[in-house]
C-alpha atoms as a PDB file:
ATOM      1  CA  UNK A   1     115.263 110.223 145.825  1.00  0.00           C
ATOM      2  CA  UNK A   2     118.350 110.463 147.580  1.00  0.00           C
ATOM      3  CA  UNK A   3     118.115 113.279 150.416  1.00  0.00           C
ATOM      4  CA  UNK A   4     121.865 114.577 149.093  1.00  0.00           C
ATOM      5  CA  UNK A   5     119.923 115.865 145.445  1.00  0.00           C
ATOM      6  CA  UNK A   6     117.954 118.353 147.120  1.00  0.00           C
ATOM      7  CA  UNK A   7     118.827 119.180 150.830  1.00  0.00           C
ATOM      8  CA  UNK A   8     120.823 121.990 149.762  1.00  0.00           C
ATOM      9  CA  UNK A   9     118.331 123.534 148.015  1.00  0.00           C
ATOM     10  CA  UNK A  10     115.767 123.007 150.638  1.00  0.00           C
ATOM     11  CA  UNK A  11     118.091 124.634 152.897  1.00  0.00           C
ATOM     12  CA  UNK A  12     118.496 127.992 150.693  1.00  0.00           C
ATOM     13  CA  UNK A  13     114.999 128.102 150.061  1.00  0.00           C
ATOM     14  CA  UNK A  14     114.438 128.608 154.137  1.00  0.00           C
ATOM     15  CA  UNK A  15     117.322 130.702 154.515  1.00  0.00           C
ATOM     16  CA  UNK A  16     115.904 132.655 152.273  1.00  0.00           C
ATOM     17  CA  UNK A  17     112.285 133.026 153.970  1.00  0.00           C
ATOM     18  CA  UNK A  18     113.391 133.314 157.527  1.00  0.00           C
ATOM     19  CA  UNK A  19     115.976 135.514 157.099  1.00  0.00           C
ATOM     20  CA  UNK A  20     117.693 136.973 160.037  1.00  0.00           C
ATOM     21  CA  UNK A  21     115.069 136.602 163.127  1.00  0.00           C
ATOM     22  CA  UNK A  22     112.700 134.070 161.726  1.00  0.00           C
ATOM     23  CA  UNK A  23     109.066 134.133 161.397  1.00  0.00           C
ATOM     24  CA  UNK A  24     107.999 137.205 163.227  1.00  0.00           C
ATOM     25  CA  UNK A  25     104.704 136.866 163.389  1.00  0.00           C
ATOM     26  CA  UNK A  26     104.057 133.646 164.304  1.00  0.00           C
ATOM     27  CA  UNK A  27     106.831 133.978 167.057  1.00  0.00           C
ATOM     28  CA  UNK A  28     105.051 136.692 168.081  1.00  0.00           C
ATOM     29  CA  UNK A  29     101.314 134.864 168.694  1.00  0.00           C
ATOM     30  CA  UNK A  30     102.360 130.956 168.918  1.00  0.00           C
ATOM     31  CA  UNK A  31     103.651 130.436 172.422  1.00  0.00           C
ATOM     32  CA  UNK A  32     106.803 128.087 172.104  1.00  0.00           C
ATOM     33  CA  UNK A  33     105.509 125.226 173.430  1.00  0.00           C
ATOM     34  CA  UNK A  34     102.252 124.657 171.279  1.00  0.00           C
ATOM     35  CA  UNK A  35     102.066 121.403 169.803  1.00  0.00           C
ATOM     36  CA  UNK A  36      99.650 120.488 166.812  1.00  0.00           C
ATOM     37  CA  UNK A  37      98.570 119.001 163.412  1.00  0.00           C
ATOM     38  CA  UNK A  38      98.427 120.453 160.110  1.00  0.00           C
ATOM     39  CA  UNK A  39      97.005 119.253 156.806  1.00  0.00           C
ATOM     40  CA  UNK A  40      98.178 119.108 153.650  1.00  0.00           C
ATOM     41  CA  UNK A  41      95.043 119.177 151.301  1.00  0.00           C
ATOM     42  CA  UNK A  42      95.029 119.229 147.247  1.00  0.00           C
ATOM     43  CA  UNK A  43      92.279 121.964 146.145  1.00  0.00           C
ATOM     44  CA  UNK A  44      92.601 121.178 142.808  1.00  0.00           C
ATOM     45  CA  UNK A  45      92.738 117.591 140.758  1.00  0.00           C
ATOM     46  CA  UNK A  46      96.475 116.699 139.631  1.00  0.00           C
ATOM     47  CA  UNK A  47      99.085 114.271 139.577  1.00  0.00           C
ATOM     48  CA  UNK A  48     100.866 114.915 143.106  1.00  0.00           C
ATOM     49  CA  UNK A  49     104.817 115.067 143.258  1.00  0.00           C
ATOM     50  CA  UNK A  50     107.598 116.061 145.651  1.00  0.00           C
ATOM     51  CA  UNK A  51     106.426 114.484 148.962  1.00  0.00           C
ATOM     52  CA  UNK A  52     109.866 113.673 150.433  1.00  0.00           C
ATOM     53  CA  UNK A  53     110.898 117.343 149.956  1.00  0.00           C
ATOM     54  CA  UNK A  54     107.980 118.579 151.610  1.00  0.00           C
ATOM     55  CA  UNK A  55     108.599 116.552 154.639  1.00  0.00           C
ATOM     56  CA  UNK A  56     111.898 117.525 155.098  1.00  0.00           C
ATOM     57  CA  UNK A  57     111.201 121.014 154.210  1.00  0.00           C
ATOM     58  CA  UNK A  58     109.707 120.671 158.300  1.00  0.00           C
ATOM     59  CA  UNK A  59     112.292 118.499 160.026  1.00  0.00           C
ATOM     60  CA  UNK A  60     114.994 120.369 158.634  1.00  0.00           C
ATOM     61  CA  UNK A  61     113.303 123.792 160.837  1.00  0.00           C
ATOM     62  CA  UNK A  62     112.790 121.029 163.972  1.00  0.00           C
ATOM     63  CA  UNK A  63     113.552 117.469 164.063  1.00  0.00           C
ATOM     64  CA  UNK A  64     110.895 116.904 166.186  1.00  0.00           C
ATOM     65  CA  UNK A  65     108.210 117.485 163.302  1.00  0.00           C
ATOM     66  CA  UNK A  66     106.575 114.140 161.898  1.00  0.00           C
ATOM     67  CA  UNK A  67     104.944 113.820 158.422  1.00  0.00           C
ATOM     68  CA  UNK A  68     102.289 111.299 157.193  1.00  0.00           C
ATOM     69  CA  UNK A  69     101.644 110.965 154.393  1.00  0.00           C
ATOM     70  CA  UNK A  70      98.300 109.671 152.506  1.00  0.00           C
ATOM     71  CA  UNK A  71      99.351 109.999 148.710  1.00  0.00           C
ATOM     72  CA  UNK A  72     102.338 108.798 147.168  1.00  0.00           C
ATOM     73  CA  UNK A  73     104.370 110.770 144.461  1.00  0.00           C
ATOM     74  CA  UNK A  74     102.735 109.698 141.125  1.00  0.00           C
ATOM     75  CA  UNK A  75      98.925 108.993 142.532  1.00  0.00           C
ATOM     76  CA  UNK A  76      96.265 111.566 141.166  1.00  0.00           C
ATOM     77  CA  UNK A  77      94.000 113.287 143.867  1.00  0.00           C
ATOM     78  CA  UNK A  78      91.218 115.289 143.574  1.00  0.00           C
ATOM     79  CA  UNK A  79      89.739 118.714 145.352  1.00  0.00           C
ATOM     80  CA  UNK A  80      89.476 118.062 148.763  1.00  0.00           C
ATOM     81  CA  UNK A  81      92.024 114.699 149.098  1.00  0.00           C
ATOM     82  CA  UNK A  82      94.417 114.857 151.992  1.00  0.00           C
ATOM     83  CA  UNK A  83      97.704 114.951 151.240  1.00  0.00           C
ATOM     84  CA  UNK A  84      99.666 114.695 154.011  1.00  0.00           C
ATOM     85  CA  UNK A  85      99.404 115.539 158.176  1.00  0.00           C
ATOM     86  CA  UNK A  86     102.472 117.455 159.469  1.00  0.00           C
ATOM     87  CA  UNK A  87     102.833 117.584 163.422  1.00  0.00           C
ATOM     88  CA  UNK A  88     105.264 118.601 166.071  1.00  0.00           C
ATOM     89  CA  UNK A  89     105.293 122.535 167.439  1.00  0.00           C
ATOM     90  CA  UNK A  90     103.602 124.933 165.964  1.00  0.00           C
ATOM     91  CA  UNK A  91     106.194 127.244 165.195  1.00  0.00           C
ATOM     92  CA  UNK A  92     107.937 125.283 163.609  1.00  0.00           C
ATOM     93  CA  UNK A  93     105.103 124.206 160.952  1.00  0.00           C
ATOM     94  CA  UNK A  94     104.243 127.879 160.281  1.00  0.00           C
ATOM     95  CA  UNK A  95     107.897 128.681 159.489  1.00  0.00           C
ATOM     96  CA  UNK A  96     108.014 125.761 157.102  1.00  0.00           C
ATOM     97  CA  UNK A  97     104.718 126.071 155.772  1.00  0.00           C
ATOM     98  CA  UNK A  98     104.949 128.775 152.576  1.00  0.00           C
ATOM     99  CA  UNK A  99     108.467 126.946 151.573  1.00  0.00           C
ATOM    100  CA  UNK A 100     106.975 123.821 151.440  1.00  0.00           C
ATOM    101  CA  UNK A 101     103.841 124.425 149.809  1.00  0.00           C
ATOM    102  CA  UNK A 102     106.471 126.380 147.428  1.00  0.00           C
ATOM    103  CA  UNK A 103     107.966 123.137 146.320  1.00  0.00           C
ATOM    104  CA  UNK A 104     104.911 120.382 146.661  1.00  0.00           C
ATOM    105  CA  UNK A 105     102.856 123.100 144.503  1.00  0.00           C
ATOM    106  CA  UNK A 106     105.570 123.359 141.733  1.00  0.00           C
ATOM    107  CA  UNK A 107     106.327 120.131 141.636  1.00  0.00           C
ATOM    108  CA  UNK A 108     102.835 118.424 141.584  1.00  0.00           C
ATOM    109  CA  UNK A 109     102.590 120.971 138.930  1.00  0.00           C
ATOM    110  CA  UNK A 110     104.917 119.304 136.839  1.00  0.00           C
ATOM    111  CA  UNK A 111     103.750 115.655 137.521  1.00  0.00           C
ATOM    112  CA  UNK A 112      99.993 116.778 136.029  1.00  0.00           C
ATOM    113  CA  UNK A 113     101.108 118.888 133.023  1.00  0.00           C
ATOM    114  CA  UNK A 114     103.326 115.463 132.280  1.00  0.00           C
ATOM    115  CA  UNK A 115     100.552 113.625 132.667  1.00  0.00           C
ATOM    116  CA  UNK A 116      98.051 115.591 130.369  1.00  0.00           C
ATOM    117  CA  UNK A 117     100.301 115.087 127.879  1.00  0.00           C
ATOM    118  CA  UNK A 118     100.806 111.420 128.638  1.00  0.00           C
ATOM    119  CA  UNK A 119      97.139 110.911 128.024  1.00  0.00           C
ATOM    120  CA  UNK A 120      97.211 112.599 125.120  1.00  0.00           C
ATOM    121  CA  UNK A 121      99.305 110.739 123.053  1.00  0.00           C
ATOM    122  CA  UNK A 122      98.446 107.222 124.962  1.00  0.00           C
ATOM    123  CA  UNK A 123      97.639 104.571 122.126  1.00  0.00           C
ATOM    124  CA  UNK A 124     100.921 105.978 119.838  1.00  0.00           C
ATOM    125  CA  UNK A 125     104.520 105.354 119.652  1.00  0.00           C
ATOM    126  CA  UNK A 126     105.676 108.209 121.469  1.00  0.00           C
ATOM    127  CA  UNK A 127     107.040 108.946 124.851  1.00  0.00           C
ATOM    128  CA  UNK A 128     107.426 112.609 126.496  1.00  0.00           C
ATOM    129  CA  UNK A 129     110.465 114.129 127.697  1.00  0.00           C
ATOM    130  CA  UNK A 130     111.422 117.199 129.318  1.00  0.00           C
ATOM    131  CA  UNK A 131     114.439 119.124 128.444  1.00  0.00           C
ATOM    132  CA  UNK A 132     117.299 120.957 131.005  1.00  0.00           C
ATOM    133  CA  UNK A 133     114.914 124.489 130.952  1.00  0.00           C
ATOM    134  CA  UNK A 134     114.596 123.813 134.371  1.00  0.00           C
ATOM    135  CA  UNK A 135     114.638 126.275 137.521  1.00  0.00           C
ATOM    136  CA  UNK A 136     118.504 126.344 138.799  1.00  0.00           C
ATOM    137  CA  UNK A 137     118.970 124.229 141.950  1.00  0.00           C
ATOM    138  CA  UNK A 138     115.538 122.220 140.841  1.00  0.00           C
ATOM    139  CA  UNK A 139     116.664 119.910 138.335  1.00  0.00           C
ATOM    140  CA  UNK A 140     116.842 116.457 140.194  1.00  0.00           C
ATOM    141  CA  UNK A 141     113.683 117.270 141.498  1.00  0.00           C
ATOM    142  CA  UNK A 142     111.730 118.753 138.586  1.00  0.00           C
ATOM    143  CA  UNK A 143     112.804 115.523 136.322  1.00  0.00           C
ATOM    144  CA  UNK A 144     111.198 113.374 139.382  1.00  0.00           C
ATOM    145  CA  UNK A 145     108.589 115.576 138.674  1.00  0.00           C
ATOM    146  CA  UNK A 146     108.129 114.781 135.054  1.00  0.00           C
ATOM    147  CA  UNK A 147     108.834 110.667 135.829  1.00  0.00           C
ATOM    148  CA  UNK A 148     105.857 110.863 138.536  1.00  0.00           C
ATOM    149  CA  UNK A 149     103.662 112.532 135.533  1.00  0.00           C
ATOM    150  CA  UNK A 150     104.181 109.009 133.279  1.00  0.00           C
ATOM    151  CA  UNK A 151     107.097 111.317 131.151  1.00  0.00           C
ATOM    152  CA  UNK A 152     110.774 110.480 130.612  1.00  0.00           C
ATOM    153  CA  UNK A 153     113.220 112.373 131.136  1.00  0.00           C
ATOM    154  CA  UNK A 154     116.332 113.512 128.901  1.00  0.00           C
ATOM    155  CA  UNK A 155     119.788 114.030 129.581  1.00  0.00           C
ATOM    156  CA  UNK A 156     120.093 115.919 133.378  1.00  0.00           C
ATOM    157  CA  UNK A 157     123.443 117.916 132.717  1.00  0.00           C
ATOM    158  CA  UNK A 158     125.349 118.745 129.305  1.00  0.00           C
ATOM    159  CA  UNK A 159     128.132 115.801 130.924  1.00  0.00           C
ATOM    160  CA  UNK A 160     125.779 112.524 130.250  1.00  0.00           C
ATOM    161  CA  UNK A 161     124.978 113.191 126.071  1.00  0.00           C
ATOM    162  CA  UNK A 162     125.904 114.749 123.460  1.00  0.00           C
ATOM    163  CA  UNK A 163     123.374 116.790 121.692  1.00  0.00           C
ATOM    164  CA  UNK A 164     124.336 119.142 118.872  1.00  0.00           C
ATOM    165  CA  UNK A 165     122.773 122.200 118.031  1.00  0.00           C
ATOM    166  CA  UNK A 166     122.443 125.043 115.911  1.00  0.00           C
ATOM    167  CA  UNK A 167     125.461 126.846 117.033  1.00  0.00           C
ATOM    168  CA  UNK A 168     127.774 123.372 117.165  1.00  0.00           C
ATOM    169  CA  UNK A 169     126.795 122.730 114.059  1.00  0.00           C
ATOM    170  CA  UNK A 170     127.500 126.599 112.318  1.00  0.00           C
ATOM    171  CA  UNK A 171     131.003 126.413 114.504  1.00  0.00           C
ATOM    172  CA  UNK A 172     132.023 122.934 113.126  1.00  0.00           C
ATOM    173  CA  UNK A 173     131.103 124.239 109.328  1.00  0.00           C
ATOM    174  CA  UNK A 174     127.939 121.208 108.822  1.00  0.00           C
ATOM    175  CA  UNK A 175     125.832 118.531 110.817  1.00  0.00           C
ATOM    176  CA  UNK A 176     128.482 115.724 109.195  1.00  0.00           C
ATOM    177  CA  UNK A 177     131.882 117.694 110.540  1.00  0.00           C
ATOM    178  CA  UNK A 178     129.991 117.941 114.444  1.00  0.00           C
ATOM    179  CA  UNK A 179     129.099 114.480 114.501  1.00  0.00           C
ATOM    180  CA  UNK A 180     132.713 113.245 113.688  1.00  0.00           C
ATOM    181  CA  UNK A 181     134.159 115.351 115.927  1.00  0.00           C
ATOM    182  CA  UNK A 182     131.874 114.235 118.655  1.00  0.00           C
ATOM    183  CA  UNK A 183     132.180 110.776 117.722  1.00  0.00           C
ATOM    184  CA  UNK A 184     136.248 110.947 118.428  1.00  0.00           C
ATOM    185  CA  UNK A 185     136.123 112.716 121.116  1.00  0.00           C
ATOM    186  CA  UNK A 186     132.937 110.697 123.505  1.00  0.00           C
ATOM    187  CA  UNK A 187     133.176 107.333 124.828  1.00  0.00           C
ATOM    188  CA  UNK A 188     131.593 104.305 123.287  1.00  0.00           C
ATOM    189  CA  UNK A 189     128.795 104.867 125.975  1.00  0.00           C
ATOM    190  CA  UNK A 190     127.968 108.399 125.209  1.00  0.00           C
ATOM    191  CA  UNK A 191     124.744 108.738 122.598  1.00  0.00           C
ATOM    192  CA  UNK A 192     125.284 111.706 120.174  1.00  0.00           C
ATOM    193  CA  UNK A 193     122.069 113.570 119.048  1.00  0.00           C
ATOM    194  CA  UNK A 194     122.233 115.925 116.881  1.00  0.00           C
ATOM    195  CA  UNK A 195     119.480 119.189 116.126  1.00  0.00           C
ATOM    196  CA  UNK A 196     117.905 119.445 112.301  1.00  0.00           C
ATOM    197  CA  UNK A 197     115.835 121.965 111.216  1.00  0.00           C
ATOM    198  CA  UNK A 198     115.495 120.884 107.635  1.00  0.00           C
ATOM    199  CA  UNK A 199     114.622 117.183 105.633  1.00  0.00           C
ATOM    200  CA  UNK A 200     118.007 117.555 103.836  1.00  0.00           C
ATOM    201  CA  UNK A 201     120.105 118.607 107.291  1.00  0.00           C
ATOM    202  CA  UNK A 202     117.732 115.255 108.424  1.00  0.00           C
ATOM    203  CA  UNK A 203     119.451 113.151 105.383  1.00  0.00           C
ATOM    204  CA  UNK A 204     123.044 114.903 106.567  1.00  0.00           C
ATOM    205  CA  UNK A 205     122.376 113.392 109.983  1.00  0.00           C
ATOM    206  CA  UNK A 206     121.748 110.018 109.068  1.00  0.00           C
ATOM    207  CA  UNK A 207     124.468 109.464 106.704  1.00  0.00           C
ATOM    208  CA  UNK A 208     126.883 110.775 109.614  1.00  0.00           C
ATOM    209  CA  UNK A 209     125.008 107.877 111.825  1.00  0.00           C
ATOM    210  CA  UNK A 210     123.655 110.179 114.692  1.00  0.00           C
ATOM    211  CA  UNK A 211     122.273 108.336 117.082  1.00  0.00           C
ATOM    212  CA  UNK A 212     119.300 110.617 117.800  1.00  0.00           C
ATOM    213  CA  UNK A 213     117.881 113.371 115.371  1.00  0.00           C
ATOM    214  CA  UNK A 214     115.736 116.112 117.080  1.00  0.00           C
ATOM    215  CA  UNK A 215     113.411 118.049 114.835  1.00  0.00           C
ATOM    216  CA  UNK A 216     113.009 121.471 115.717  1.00  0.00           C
ATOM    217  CA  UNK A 217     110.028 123.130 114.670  1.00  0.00           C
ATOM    218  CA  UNK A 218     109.026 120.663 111.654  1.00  0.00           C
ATOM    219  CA  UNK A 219     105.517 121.012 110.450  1.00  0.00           C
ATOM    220  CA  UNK A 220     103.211 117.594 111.198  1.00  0.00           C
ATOM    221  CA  UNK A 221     104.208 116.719 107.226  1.00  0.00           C
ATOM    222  CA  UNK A 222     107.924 117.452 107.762  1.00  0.00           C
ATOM    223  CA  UNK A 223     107.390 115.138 110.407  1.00  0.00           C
ATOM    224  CA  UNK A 224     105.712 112.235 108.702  1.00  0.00           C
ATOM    225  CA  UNK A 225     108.312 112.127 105.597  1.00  0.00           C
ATOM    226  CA  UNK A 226     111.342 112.773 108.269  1.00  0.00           C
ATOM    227  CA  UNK A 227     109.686 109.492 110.214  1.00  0.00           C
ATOM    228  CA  UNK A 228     109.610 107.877 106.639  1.00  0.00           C
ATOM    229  CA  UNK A 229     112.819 108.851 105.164  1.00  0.00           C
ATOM    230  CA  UNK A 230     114.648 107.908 108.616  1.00  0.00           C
ATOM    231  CA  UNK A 231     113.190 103.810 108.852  1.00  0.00           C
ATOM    232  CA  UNK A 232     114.276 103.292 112.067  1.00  0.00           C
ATOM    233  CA  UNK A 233     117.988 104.092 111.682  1.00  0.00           C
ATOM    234  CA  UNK A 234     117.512 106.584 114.178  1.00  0.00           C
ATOM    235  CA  UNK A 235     116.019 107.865 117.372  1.00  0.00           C
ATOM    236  CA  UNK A 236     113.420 110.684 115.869  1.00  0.00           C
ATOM    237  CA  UNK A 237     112.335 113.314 118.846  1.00  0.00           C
ATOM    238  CA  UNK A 238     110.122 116.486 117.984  1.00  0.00           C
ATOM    239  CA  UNK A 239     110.518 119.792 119.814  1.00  0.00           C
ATOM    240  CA  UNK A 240     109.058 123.281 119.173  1.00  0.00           C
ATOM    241  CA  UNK A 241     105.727 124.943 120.895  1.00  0.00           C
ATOM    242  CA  UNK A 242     104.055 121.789 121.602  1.00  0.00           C
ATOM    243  CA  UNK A 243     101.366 121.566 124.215  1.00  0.00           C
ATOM    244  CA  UNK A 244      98.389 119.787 124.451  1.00  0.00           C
ATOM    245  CA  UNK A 245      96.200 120.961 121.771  1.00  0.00           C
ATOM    246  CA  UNK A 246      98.911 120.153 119.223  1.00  0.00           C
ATOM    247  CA  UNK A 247     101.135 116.775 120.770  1.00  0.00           C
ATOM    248  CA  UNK A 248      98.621 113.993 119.295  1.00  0.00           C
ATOM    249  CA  UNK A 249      98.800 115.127 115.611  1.00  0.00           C
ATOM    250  CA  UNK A 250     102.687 115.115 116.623  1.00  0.00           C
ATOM    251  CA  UNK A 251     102.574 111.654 118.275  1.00  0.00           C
ATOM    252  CA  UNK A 252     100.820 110.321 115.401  1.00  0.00           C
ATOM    253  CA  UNK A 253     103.721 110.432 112.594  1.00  0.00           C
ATOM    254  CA  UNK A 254     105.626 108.065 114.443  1.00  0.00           C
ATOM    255  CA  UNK A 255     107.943 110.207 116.269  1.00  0.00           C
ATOM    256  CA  UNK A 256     109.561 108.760 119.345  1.00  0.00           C
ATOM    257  CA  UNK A 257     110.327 111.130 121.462  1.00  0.00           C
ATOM    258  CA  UNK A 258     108.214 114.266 121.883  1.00  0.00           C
ATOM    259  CA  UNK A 259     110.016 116.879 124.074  1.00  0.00           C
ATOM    260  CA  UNK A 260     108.835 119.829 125.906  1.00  0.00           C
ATOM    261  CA  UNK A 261     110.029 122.356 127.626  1.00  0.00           C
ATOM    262  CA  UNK A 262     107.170 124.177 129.224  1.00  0.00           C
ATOM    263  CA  UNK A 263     106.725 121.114 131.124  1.00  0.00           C
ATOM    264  CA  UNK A 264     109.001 122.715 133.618  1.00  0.00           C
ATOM    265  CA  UNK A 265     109.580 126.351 132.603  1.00  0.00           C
ATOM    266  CA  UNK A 266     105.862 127.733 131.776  1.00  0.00           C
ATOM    267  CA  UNK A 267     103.662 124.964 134.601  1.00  0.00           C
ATOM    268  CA  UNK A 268     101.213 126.001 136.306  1.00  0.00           C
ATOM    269  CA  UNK A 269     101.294 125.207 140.312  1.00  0.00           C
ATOM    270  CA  UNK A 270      99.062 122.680 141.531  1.00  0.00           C
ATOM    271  CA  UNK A 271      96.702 124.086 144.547  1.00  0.00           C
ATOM    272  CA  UNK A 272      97.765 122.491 147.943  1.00  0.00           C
ATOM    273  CA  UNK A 273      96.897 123.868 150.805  1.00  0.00           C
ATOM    274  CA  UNK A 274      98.097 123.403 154.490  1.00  0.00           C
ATOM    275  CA  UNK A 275      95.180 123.819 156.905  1.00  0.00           C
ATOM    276  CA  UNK A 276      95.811 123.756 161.453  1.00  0.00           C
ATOM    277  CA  UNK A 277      93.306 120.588 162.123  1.00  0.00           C
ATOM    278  CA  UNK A 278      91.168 120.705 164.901  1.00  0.00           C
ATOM    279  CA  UNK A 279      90.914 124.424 165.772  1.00  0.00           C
ATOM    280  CA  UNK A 280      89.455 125.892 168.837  1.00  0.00           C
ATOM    281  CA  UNK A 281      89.822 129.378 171.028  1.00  0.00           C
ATOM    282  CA  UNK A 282      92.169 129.698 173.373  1.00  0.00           C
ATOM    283  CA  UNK A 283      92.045 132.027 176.527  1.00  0.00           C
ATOM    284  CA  UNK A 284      93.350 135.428 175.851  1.00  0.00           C
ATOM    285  CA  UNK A 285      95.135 135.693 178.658  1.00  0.00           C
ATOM    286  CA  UNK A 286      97.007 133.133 178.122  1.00  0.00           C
ATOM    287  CA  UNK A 287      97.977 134.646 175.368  1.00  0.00           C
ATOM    288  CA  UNK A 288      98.220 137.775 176.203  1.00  0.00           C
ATOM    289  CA  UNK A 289      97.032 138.767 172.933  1.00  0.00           C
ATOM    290  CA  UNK A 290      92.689 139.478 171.596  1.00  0.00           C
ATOM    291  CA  UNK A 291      91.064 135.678 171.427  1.00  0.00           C
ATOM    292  CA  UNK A 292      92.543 134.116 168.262  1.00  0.00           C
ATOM    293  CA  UNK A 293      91.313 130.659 166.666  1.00  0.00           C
ATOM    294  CA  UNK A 294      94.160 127.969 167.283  1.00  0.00           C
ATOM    295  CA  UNK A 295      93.798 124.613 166.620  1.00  0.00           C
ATOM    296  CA  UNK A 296      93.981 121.657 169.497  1.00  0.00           C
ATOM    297  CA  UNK A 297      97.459 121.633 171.347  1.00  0.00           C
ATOM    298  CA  UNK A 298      99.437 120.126 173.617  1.00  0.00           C
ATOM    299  CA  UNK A 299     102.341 121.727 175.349  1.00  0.00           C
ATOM    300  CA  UNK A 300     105.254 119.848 174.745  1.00  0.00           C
ATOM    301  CA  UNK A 301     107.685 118.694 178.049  1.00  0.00           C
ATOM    302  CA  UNK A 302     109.743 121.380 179.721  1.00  0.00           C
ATOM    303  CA  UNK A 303     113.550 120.785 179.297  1.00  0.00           C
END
C-alpha cells in the first residue's frame, strides 16, 4: 500500500501516545545508547495483516530502526509463529511498541474474521464484502485488511458509487424516482445500487434497471425467491446481522455479494505480542537503577 494512505494516521496515533515528553519510563531506565532486537510473535492463530504499518510505526520514532519480517500480509500463523524482528535503539522500540501492536492487532483482526467467513461460504457463489463502518482515519487500511482475509471490498468513500438507501429513497418519493435521478446525474462509469427491504421494492428496482440490489434484512426464503425473481439482471448482495453461524444458509440462495459490517466495527484483535530477544542482567551501576532484566545490547557510535 502506498505509504501516503496511512502515514498520517500513523503519525496521530504516536502523537497521541507520547504526548508532550515522550515515554517516561522507558527514558527513565533505557540508557540512550542501548541497541537491541525485539520480536513480534502471534499468540493466537489468525490471518496476519498490516505489516507495512507496523514497520513504519518504528522508523517514523527513529530512522535508524530496521524491521524483518517473517510473514507476509495474508499468510495464517499460529501461537507461537514469529512475526516480525524490530531492531535499532531501544528507546525507540519501546516508544513504538503499544502503537504498533495497536494497529498489527486490529488489523490482523480483520484479515481472520474475513477469512472465517471466507471459509464458510467456500464451495458457493458468493463473495464477502465489508461496508464503510470503518474506524475514521482507518479505512485504506482496514479494507487491506478485509482483501488479506480472502474478502472484497465495497465502495471506499460515498464519491466512487452510488448506493441508495432508505432515506434517498423516502426523500425522492420511491426506489424508481432515486434511480432516475441518479442515473442523470452519475457518469456512465458510476454503478448505482440501490437498498430494498421488501420482494415488491425488489421488483421496483429491477424495472428501474439498478445495477446492484442490496437486501437488507431478508429472511433465507426472501432471499431465495429475490435470487429467483431477479435471473441475473442484477447484482444481488445480502446485509443484516450476519456472522458466521448464519452466512452459509445466506451464501447458499445464490446471493452474490454477502456484506458485513462487523467485519470492521465489532472484530476482535488478534494477539501479537512484541517480546526484547536475548535478555540478560545488566550491572546496576551502570544503571544506576536495582538490577533489571535487559535483553543483549550494543551501544550504538558516539556522534
Amino acid at each position: 500500500m502506498i505509504p501516503l494512505l496511512y502515514e498520517e494516521f500513523l503519525r496521530a496515533a504516536l502523537r497521541e501516545d507520547l504526548g508532550r515528553a515522550g515515554d517516561l519510563t522507558t527514558d527513565a531506565i533505557v540508557p540512550a545508547t542501548f541497541t537491541g532486537h525485539a520480536d513480534a510473535v502471534g499468540r493466537a492463530a489468525g490471518v496476519v495483516s498490516g505489516l507495512e504499518p507496523f514497520g513504519r510505526t518504528f522508523t517514523l520514532v527513529d530512522e535508524r530502526i530496521s524491521v524483518l519480517f517473517h510473514a507476509a500480509d495474508g499468510n495464517r500463523v499460529a501461537p507461537g509463529t514469529p512475526i516480525a524482528r524490530v531492531s535499532g535503539p531501544l528507546r525507540a522500540i519501546l516508544a513504538a511498541e503499544r502503537t504498533a501492536l495497536n494497529i498489527l492487532g486490529h488489523l490482523s483482526g480483520i484479515a481472520t474474521a474475513t477469512d472465517r467467513l471466507v471459509q464458510a461460504v467456500s464451495g458457493t457463489h458468493a463473495a464477502i464484502i465489508d461496508t464503510r463502518k470503518t474506524t475514521p482515519g482507518m479505512r485504506a487500511l482496514e479494507k487491506a485488511a478485509v482483501r488479506h482475509g480472502g474478502g472484497h471490498n465495497h465502495r471506499f468513500g460515498l464519491d466512487d458509487a452510488i448506493l441508495i438507501k432508505d432515506n434517498h429513497v423516502a426523500i425522492a418519493g420511491g426506489i424508481r424516482r432515486a434511480i432516475e435521478a441518479a442515473r442523470a446525474y452519475a457518469g456512465h462509469l458510476v454503478k448505482i445500487e440501490v437498498e430494498v427491504d421488501s420482494l415488491p421494492q425488489l421488483d421496483e428496482a429491477l424495472a428501474a434497471r439498478a445495477d446492484i440490489i442490496l437486501l437488507d434484512n431478508f429472511t433465507i426464503d426472501q432471499t431465495r425467491a429475490a435470487v429467483q425473481r431477479t435471473a441475473g439482471r442484477a447484482l444481488l448482495e445480502s446485509s443484516g446481522r450476519i456472522d458466521e453461524t448464519t452466512v452459509r444458509a445466506v451464501a447458499e440462495t445464490g446471493v452474490d455479494l454477502i456484506s458485513s459490517g462487523a467485519l470492521t466495527h465489532s472484530v476482535r484483535v488478534l494477539d501479537i505480542g512484541l517480546d526484547i530477544a536475548d535478555a540478560e542482567r545488566f550491572d546496576q551501576h551502570a544503571l544506576g537503577t536495582p538490577a533489571i532484566e535487559f535483553p543483549v545490547v550494543h551501544p550504538l557510535p558516539r556522534a
